[in-house]
PDB file of N, CA and C in Angstrom:
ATOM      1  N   UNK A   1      27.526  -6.036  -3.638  1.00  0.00           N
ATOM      2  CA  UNK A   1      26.660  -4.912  -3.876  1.00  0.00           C
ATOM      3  C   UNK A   1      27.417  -3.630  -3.540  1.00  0.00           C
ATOM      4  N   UNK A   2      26.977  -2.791  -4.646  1.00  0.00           N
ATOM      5  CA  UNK A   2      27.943  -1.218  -3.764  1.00  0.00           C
ATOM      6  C   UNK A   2      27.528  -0.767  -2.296  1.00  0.00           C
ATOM      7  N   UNK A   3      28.497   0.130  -2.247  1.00  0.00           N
ATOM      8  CA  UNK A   3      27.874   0.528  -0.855  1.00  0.00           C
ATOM      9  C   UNK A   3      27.475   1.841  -0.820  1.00  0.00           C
ATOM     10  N   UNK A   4      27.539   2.418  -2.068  1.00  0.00           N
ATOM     11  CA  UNK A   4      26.737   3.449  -2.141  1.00  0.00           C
ATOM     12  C   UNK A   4      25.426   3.560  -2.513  1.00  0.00           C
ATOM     13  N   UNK A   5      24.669   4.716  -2.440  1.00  0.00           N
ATOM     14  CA  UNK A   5      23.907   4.937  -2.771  1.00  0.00           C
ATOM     15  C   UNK A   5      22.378   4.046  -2.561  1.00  0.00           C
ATOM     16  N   UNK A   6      22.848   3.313  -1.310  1.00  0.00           N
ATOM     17  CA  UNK A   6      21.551   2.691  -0.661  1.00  0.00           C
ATOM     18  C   UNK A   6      20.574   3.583   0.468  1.00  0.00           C
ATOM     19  N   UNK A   7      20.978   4.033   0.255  1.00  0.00           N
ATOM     20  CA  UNK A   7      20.278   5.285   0.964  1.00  0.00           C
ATOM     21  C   UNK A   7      19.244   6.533   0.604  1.00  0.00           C
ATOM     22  N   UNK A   8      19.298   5.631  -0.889  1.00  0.00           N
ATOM     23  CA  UNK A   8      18.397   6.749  -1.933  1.00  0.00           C
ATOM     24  C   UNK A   8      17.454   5.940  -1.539  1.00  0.00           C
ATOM     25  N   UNK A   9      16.219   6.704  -2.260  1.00  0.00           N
ATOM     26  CA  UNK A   9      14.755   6.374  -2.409  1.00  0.00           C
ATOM     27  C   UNK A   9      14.445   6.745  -3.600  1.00  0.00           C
ATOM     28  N   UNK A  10      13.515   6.121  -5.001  1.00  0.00           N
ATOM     29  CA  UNK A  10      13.163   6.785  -5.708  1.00  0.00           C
ATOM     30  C   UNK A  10      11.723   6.715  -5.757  1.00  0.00           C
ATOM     31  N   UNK A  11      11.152   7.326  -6.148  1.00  0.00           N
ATOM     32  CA  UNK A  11       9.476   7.779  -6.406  1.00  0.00           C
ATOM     33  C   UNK A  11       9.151   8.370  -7.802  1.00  0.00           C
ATOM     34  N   UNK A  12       8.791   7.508  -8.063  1.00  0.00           N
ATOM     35  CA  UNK A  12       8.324   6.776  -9.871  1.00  0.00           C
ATOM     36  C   UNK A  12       7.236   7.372  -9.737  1.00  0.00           C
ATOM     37  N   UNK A  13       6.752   8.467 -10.828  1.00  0.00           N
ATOM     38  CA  UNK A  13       5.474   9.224 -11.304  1.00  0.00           C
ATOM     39  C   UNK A  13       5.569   9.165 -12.948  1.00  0.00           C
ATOM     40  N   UNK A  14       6.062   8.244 -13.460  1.00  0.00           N
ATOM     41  CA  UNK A  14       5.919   7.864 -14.710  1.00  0.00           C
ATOM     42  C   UNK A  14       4.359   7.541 -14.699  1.00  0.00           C
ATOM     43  N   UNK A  15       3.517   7.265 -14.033  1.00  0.00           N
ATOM     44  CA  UNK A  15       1.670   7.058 -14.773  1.00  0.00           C
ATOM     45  C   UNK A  15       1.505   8.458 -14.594  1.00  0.00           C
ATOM     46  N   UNK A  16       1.921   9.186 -14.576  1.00  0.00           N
ATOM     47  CA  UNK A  16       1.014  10.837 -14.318  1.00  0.00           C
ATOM     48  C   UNK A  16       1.334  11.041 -15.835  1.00  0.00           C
ATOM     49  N   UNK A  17       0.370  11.760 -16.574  1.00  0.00           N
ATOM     50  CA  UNK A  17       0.732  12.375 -17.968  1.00  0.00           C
ATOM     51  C   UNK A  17       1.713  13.216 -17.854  1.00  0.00           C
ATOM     52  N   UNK A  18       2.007  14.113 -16.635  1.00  0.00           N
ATOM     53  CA  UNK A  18       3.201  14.842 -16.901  1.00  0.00           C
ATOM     54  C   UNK A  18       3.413  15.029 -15.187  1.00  0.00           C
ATOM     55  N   UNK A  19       5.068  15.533 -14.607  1.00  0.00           N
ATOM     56  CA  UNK A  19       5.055  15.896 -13.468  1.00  0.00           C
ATOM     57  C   UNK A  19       4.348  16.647 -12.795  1.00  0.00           C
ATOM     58  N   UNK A  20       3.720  16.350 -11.692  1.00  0.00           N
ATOM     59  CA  UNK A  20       3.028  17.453 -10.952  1.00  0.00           C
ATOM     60  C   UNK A  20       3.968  18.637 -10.374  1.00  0.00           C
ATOM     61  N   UNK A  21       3.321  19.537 -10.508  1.00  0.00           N
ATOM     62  CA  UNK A  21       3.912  20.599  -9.960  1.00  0.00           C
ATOM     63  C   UNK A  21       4.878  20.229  -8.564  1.00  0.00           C
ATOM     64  N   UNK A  22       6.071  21.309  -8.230  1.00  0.00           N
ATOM     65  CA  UNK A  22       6.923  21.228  -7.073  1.00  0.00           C
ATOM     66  C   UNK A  22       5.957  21.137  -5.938  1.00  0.00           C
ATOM     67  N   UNK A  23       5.225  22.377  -5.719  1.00  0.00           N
ATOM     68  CA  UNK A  23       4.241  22.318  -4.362  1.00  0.00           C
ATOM     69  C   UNK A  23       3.346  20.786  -4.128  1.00  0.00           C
ATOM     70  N   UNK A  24       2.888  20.424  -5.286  1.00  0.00           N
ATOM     71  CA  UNK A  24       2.254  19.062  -5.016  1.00  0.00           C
ATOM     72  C   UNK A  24       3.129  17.961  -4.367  1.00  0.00           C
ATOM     73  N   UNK A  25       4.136  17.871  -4.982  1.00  0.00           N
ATOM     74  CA  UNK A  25       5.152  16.853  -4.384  1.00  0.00           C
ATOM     75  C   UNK A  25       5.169  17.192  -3.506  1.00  0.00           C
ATOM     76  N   UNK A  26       5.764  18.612  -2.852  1.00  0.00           N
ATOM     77  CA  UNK A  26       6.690  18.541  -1.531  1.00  0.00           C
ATOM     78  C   UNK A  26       5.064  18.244  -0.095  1.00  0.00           C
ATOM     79  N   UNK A  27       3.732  18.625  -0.910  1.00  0.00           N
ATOM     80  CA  UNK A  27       2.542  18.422   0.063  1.00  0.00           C
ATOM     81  C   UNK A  27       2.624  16.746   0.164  1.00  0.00           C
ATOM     82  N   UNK A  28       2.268  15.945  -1.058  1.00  0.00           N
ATOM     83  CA  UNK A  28       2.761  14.815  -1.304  1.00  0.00           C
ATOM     84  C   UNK A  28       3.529  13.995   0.075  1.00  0.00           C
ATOM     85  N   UNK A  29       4.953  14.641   0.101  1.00  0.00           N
ATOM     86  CA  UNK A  29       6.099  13.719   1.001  1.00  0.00           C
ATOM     87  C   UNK A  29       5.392  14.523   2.272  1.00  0.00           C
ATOM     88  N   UNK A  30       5.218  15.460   2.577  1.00  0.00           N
ATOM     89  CA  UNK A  30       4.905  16.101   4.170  1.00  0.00           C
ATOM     90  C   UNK A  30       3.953  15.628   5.123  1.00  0.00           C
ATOM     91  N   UNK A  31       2.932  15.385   3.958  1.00  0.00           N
ATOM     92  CA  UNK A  31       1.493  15.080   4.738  1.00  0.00           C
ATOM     93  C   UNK A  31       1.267  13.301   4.597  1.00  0.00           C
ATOM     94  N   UNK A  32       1.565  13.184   3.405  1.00  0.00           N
ATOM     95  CA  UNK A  32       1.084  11.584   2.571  1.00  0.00           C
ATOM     96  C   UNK A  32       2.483  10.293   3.561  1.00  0.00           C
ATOM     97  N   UNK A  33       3.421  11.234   2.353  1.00  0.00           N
ATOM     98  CA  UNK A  33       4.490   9.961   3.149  1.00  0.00           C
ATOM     99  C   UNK A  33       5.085  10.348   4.480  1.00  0.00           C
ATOM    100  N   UNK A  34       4.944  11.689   5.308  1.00  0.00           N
ATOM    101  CA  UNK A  34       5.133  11.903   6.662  1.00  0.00           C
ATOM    102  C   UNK A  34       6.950  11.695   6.681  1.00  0.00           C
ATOM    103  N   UNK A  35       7.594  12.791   5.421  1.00  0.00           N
ATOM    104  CA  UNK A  35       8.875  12.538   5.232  1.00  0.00           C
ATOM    105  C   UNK A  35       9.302  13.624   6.268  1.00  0.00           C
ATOM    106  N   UNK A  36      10.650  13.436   7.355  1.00  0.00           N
ATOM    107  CA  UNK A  36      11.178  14.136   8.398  1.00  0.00           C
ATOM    108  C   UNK A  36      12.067  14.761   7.516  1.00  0.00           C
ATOM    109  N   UNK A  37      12.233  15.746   7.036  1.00  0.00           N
ATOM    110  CA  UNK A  37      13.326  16.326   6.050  1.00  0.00           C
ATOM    111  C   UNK A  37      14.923  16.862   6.753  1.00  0.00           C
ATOM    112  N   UNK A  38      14.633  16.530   7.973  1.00  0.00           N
ATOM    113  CA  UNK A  38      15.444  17.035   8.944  1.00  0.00           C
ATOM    114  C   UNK A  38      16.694  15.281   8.671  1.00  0.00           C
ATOM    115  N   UNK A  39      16.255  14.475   8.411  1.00  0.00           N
ATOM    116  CA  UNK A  39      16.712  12.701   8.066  1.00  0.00           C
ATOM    117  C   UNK A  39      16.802  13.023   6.357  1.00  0.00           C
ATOM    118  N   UNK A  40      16.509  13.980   6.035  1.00  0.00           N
ATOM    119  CA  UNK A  40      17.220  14.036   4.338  1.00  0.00           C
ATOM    120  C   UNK A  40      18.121  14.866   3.881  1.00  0.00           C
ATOM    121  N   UNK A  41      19.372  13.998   3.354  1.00  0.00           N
ATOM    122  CA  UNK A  41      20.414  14.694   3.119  1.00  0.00           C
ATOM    123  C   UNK A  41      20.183  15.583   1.512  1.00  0.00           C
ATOM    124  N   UNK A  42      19.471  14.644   0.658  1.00  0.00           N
ATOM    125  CA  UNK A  42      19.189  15.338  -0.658  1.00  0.00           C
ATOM    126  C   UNK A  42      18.228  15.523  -1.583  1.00  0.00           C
ATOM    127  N   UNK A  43      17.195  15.813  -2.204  1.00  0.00           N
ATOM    128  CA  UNK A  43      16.342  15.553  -2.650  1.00  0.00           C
ATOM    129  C   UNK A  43      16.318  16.156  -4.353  1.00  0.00           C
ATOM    130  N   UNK A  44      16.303  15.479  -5.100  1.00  0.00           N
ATOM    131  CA  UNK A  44      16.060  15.665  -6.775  1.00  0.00           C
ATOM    132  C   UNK A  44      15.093  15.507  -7.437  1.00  0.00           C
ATOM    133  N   UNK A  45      14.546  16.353  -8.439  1.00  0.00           N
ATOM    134  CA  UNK A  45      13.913  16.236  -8.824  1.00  0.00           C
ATOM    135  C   UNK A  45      14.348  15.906 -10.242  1.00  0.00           C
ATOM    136  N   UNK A  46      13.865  14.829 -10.836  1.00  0.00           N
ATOM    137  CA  UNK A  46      14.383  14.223 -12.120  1.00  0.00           C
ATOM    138  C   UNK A  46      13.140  14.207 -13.472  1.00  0.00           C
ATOM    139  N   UNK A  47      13.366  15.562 -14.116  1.00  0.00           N
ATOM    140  CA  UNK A  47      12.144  16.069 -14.577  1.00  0.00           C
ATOM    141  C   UNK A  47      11.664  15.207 -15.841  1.00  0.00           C
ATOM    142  N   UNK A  48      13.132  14.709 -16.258  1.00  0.00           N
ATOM    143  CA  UNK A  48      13.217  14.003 -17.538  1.00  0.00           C
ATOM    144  C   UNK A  48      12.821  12.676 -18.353  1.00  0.00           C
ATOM    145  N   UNK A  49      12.802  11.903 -16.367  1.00  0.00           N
ATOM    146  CA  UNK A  49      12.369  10.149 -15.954  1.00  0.00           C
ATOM    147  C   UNK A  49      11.114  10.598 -15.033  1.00  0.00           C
ATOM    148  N   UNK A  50      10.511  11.741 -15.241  1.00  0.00           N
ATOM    149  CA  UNK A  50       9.333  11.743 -14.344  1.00  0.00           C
ATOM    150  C   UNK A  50       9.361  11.096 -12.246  1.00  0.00           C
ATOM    151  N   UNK A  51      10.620  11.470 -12.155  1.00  0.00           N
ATOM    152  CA  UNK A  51      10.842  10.590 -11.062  1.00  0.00           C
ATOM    153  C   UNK A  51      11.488  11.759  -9.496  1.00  0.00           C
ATOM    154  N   UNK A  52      11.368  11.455  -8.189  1.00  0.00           N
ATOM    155  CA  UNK A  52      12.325  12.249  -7.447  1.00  0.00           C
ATOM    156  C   UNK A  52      12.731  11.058  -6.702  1.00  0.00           C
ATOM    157  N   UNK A  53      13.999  11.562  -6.650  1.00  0.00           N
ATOM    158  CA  UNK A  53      15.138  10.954  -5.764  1.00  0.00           C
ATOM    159  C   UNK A  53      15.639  11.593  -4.582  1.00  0.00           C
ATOM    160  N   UNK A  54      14.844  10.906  -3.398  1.00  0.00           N
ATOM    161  CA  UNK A  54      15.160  11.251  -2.151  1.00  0.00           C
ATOM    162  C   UNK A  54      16.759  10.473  -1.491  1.00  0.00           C
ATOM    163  N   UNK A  55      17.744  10.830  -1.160  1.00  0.00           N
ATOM    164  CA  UNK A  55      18.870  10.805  -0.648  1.00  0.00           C
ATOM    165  C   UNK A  55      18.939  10.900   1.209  1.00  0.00           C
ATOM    166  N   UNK A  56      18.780  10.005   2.084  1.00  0.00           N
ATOM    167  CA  UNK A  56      18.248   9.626   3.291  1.00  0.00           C
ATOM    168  C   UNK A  56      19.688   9.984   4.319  1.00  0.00           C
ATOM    169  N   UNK A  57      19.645  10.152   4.873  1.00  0.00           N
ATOM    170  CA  UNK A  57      21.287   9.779   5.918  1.00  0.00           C
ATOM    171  C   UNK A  57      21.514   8.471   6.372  1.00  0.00           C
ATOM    172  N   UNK A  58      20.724   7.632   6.503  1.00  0.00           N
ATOM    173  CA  UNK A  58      20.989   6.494   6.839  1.00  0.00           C
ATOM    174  C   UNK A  58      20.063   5.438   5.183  1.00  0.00           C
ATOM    175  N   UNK A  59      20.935   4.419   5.391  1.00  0.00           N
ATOM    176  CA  UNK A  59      20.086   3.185   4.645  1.00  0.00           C
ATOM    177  C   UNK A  59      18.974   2.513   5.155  1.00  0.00           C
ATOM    178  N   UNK A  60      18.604   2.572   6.902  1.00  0.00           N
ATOM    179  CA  UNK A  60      17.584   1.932   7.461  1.00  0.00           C
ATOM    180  C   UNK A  60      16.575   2.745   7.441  1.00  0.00           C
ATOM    181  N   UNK A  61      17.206   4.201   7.236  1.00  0.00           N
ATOM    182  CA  UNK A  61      15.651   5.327   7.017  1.00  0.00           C
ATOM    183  C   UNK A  61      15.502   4.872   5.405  1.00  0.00           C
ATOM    184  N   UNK A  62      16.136   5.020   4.908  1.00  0.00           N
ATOM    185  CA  UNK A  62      15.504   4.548   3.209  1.00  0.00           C
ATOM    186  C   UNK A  62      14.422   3.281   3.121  1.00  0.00           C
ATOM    187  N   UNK A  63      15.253   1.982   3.752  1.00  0.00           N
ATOM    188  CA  UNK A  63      14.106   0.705   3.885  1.00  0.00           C
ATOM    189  C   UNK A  63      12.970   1.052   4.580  1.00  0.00           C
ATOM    190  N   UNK A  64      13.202   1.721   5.358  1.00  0.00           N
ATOM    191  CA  UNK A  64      11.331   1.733   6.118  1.00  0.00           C
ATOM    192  C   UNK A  64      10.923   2.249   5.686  1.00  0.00           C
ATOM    193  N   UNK A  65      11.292   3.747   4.821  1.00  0.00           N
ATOM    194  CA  UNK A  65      10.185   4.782   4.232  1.00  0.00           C
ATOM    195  C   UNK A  65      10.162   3.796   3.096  1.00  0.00           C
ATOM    196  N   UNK A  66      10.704   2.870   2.196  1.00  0.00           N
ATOM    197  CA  UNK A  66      10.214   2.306   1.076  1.00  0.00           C
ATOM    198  C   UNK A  66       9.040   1.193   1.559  1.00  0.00           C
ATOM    199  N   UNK A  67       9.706   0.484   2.578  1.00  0.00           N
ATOM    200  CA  UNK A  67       8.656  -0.742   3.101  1.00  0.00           C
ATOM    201  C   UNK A  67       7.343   0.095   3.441  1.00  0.00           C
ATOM    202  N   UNK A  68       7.149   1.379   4.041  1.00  0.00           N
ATOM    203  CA  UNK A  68       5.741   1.364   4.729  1.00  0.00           C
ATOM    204  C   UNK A  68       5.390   1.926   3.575  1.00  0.00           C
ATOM    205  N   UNK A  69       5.614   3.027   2.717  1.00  0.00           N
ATOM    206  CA  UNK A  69       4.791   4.057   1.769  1.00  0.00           C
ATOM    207  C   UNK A  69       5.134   3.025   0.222  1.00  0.00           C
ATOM    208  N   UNK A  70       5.530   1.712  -0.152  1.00  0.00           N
ATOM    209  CA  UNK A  70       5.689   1.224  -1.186  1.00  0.00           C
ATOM    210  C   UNK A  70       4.202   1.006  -1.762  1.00  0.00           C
ATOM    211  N   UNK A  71       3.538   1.871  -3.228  1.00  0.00           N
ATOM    212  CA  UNK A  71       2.154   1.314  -3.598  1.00  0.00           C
ATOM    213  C   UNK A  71       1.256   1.603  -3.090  1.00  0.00           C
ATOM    214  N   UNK A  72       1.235   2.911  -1.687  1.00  0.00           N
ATOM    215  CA  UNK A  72       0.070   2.753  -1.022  1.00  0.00           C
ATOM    216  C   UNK A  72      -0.749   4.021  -0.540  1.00  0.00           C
ATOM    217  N   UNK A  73      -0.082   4.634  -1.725  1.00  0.00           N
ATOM    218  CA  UNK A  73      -0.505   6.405  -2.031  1.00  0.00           C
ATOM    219  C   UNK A  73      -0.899   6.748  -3.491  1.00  0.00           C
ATOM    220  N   UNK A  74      -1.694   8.085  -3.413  1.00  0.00           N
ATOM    221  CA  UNK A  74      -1.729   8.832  -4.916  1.00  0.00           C
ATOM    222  C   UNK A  74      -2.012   9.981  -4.760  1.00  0.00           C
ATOM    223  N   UNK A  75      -1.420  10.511  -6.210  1.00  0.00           N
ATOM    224  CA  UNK A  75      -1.798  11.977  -6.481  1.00  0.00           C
ATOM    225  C   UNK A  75      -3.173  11.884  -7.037  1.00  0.00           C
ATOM    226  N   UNK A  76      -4.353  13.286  -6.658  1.00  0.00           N
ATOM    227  CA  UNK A  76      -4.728  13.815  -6.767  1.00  0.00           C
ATOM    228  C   UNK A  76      -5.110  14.861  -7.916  1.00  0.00           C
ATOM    229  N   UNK A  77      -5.170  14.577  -8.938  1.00  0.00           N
ATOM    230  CA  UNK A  77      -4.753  15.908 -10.111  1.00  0.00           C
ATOM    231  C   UNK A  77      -5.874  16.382 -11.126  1.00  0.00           C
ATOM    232  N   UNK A  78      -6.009  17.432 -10.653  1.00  0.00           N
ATOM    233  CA  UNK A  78      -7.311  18.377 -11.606  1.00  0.00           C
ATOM    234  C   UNK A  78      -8.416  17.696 -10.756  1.00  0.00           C
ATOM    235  N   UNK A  79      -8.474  17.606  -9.402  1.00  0.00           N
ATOM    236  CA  UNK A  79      -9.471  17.479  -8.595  1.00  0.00           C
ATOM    237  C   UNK A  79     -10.798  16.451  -9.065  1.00  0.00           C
ATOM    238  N   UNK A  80     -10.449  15.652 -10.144  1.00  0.00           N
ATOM    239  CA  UNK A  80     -10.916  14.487 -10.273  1.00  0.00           C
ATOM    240  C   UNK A  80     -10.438  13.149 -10.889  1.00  0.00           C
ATOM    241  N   UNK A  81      -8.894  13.117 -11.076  1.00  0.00           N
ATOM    242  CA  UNK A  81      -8.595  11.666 -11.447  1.00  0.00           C
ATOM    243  C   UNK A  81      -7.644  11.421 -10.491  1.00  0.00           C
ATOM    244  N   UNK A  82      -8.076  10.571  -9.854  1.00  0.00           N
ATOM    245  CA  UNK A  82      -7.313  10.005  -8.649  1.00  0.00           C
ATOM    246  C   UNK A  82      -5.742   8.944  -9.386  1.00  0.00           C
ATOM    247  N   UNK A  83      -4.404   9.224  -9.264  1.00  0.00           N
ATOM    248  CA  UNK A  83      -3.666   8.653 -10.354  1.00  0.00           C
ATOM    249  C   UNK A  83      -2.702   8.209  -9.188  1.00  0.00           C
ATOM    250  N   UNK A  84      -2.083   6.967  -9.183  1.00  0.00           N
ATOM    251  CA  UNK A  84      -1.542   6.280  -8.352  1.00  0.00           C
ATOM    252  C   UNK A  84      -0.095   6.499  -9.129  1.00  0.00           C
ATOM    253  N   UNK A  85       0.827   6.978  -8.121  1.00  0.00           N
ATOM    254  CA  UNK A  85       2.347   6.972  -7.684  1.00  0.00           C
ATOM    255  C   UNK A  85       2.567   5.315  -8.001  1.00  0.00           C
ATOM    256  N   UNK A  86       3.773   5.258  -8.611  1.00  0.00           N
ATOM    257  CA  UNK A  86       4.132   3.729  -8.312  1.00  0.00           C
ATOM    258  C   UNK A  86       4.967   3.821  -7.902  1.00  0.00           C
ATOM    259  N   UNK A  87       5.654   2.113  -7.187  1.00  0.00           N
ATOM    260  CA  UNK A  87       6.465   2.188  -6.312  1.00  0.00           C
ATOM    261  C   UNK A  87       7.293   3.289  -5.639  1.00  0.00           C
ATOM    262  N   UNK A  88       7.590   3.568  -4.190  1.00  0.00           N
ATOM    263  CA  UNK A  88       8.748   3.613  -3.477  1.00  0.00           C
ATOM    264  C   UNK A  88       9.572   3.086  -3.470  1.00  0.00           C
ATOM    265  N   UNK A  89      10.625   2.784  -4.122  1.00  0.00           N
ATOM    266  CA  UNK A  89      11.705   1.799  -4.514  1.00  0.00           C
ATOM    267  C   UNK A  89      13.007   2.440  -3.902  1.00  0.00           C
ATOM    268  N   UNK A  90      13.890   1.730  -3.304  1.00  0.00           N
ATOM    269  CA  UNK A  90      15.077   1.522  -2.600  1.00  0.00           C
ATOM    270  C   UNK A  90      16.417   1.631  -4.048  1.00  0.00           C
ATOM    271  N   UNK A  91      16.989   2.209  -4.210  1.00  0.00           N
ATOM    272  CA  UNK A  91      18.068   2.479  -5.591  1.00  0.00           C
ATOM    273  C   UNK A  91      18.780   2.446  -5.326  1.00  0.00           C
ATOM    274  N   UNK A  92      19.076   0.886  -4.736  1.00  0.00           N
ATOM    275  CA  UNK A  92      20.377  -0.064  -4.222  1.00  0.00           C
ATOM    276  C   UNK A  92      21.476  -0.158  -5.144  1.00  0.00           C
ATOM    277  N   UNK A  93      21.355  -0.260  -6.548  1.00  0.00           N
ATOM    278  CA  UNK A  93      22.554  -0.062  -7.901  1.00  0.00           C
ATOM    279  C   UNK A  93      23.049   0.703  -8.409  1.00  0.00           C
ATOM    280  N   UNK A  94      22.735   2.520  -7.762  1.00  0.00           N
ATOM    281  CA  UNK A  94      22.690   3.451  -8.422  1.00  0.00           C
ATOM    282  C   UNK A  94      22.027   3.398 -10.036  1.00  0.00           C
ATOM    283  N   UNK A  95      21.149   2.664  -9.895  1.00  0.00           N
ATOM    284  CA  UNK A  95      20.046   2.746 -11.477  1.00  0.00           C
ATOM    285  C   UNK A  95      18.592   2.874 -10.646  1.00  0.00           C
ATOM    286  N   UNK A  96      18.363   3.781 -11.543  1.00  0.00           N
ATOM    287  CA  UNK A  96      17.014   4.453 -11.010  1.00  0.00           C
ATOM    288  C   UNK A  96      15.722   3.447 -11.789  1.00  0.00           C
ATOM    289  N   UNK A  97      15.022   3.074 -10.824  1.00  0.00           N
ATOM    290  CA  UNK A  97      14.516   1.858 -11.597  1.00  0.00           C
ATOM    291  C   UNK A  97      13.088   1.942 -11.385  1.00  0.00           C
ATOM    292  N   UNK A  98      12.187   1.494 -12.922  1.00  0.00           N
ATOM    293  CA  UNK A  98      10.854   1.737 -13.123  1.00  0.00           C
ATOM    294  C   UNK A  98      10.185   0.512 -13.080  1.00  0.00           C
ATOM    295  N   UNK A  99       9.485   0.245 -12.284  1.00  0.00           N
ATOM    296  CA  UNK A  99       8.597  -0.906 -12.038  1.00  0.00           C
ATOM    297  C   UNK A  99       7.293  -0.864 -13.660  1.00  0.00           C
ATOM    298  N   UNK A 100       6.712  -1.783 -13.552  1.00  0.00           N
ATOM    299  CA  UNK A 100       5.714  -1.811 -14.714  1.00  0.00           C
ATOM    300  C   UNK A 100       5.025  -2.754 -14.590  1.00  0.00           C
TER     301      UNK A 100
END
């Protein structure tokens, strides 16, 4: 397995009809997934795959934020359709990968 890039996180918003706004996300990781940004080296926003790619300093902060927040959150959008985030996924291959 490489040894890079295990330290990413990706966060799949492919079910949203379109990306939520920046402010939603970054409320999203602060409050929802309780992300320490002070433990993140990078964060992307990938407007194109509907997706952000969090970049961790360590690989054991990547597994736990995927193990505890994997499936078990959602956005909020237009204050009445409750639309579920899928997976927190670990982007162990450098391929950014969409569950279904």
């Amino acid at each position: 397995m490489p040894s890079y890039r295990q330290n990413s996180l990706v966060v799949d918003l492919n079910v949203l009809p379109s990306i939520p706004d920046i402010e939603i996300i970054r409320m999203f990781l602060t409050k929802d997934v309780a992300l320490d940004f002070s433990k993140v080296r990078n964060l992307q926003l990938n407007i194109s795959m509907n997706q952000v790619i969090i970049e961790m300093a360590t690989p054991d902060q990547a597994a736990e934020i995927a193990g505890t927040h994997s499936a078990k959150h959602y956005i909020i959008r237009r204050r009445h359709a409750a639309i579920a985030p899928e997976n927190c996924t670990l982007d162990k291959n450098a391929l950014l990968q969409r569950r279904r």
